[in-house]
N, C-alpha and C. Protein backbone atom coordinates (compact mmCIF):
# COMPACT_ATOMS: atom_id res chain seq x y z
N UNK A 1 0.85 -1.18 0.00
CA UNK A 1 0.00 0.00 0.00
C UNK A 1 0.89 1.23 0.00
N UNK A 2 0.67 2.37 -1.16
CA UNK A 2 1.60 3.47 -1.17
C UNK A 2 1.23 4.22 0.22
N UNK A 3 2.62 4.80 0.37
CA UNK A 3 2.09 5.51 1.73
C UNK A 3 1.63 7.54 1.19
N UNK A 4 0.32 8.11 1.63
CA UNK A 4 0.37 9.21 1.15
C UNK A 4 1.04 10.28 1.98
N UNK A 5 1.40 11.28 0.79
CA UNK A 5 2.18 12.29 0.78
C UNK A 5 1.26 13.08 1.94
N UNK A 6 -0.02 13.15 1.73
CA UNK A 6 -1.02 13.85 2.33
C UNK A 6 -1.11 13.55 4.24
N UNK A 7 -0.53 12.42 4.37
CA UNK A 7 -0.48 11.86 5.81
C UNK A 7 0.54 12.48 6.56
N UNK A 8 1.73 12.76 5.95
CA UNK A 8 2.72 13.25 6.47
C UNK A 8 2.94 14.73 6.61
N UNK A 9 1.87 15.35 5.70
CA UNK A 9 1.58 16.65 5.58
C UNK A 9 0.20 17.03 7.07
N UNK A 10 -0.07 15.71 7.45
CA UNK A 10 -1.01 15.58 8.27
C UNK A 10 -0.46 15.81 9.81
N UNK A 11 0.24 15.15 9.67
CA UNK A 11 1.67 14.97 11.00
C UNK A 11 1.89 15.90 10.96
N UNK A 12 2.87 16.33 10.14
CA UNK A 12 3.64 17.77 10.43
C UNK A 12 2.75 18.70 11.10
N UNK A 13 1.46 19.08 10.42
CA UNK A 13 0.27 19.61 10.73
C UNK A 13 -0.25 19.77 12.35
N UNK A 14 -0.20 18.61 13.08
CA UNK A 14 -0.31 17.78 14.13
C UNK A 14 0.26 18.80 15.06
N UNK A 15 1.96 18.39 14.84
CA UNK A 15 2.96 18.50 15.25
C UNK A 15 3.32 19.91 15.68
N UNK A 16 3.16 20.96 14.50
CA UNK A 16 2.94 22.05 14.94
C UNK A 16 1.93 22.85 15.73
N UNK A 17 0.50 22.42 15.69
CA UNK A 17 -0.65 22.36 16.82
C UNK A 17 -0.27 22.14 18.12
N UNK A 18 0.78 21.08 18.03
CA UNK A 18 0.76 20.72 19.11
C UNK A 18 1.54 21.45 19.97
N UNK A 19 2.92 21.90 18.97
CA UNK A 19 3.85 23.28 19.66
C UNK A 19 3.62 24.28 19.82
N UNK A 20 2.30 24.78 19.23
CA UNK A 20 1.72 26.04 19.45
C UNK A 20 0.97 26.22 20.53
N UNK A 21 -0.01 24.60 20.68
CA UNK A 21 -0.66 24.95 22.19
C UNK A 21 -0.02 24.71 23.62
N UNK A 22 1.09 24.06 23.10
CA UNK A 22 2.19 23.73 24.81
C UNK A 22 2.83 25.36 24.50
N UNK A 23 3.08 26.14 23.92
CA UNK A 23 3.77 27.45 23.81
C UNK A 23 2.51 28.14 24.56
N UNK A 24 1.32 28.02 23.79
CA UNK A 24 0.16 29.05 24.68
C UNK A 24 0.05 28.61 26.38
N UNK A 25 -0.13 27.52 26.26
CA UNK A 25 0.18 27.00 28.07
C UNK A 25 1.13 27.04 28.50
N UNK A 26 2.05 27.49 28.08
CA UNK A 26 3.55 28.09 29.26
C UNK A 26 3.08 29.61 29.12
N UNK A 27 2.66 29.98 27.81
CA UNK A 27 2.94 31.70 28.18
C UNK A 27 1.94 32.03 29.13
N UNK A 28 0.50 31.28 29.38
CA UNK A 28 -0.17 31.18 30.48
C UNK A 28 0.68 31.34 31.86
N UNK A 29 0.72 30.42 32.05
CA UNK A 29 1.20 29.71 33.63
C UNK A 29 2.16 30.86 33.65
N UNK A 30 3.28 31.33 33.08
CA UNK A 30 4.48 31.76 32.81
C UNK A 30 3.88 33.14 33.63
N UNK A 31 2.50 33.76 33.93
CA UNK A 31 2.15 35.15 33.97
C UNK A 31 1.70 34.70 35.38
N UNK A 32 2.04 33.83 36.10
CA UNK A 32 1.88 33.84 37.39
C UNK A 32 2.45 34.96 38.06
N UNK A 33 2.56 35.03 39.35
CA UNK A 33 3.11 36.18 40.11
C UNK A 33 4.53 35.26 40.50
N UNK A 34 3.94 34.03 40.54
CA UNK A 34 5.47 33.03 40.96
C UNK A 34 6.36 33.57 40.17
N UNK A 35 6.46 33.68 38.98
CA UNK A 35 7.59 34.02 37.81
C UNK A 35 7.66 35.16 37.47
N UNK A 36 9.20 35.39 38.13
CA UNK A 36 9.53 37.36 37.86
C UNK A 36 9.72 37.79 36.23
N UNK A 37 9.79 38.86 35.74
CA UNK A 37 9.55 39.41 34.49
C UNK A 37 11.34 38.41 33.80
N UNK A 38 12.09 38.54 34.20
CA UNK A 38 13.34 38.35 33.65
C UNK A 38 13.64 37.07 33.65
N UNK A 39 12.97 35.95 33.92
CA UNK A 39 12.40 34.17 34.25
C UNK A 39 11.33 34.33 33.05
N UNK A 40 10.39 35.02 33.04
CA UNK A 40 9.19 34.70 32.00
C UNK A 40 10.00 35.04 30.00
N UNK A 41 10.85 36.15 30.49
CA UNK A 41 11.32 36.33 29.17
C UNK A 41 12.21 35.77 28.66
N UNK A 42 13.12 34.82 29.69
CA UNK A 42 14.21 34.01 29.25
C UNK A 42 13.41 32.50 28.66
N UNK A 43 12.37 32.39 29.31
CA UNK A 43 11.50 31.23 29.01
C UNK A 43 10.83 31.43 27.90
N UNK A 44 10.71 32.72 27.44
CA UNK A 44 9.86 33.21 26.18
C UNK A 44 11.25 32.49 25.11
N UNK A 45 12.42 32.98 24.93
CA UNK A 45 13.33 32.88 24.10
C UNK A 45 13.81 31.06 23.74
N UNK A 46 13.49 30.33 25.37
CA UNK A 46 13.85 29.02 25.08
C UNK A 46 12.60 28.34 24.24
N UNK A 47 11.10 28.63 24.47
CA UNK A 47 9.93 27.97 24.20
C UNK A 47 10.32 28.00 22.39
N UNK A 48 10.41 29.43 22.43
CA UNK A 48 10.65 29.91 20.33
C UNK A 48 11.87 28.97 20.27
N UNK A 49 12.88 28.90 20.72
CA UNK A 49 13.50 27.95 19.51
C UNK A 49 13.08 26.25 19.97
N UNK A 50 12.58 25.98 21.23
CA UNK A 50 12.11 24.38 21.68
C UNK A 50 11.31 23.86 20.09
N UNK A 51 11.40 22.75 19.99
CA UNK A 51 11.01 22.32 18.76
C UNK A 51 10.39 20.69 19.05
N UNK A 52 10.82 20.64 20.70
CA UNK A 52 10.38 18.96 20.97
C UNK A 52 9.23 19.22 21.76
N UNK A 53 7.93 18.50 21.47
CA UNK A 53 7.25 19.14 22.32
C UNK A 53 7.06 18.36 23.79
N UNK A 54 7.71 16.87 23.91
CA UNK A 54 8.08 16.29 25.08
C UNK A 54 8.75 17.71 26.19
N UNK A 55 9.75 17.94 25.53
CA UNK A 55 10.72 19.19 26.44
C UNK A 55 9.48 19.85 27.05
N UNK A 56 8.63 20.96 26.29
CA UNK A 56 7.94 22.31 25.84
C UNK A 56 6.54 21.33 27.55
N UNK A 57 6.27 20.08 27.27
CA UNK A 57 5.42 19.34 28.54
C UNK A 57 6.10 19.60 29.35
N UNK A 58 7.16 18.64 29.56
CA UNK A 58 8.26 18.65 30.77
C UNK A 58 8.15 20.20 31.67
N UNK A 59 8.69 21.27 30.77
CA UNK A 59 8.32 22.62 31.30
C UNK A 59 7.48 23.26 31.59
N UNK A 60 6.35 23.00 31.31
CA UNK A 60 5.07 23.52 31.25
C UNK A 60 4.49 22.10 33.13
N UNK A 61 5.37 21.43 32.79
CA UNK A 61 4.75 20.34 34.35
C UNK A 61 5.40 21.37 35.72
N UNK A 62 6.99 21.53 34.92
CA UNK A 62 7.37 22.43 36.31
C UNK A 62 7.24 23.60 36.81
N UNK A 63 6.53 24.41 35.56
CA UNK A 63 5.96 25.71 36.23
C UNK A 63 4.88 25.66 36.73
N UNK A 64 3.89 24.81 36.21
CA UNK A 64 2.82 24.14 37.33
C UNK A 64 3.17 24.43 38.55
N UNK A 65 4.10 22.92 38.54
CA UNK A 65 4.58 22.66 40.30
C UNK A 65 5.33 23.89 40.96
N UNK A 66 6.33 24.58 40.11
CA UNK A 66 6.71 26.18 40.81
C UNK A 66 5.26 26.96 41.47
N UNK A 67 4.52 27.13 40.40
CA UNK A 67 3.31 28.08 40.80
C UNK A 67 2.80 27.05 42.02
N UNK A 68 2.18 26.23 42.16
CA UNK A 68 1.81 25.51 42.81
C UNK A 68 2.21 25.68 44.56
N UNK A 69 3.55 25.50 44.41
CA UNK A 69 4.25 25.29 45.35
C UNK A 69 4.57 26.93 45.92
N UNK A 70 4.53 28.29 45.38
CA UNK A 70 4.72 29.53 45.63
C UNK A 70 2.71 29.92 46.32
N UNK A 71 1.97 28.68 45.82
CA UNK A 71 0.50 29.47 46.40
C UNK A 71 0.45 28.71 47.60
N UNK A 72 1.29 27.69 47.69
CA UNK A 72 1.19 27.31 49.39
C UNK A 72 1.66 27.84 50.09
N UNK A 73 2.90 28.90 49.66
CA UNK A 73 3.66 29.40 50.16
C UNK A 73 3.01 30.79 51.04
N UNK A 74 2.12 30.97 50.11
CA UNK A 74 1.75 32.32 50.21
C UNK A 74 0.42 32.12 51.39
N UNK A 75 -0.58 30.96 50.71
CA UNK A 75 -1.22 30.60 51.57
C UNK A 75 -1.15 30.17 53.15
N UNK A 76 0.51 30.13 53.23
CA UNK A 76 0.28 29.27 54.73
C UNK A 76 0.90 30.70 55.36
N UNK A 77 1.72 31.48 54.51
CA UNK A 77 2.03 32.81 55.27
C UNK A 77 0.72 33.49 55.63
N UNK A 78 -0.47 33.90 55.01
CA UNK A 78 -1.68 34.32 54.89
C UNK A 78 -2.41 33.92 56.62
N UNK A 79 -2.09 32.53 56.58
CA UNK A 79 -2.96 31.39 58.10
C UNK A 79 -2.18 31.56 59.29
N UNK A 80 -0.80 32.45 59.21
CA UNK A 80 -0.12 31.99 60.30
C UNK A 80 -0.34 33.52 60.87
């Protein structure tokens, strides 16, 4: 069975969707208060040239857990 040209044009397709919406969900998270202006813009410069989007997850898991971990922070200062 020939393989089509059109499938791989499909992927690529995919592929870039897929780097565009892990790029929109870091520049999200990225506008926390956790992350100072000069952290968000160095992260701006790595996301544009990231090209794997495993990596572009990976990063997007640990600013999660940064933010995450800065609202407990804040929260338990808030209770005490």
């Amino acid at each position: 069975m020939p393989v089509s040209p059109y499938l791989s044009l499909a992927r690529a397709a995919d592929y870039c969707d897929e780097l565009t919406a892990l790029r929109a969900e870091l520049r999200c998270i990225l506008q926390h208060p956790a992350i100072v202006p000069a952290r968000r813009q160095a992260a701006e410069r790595l996301m544009c040239q990231c090209s794997d989007p495993g990596r572009l997850r990976h990063w997007l898991a640990l600013a999660v857990a940064e933010c995450g971990r800065w609202e407990e922070l804040v929260l338990a200062a808030e209770g005490s």
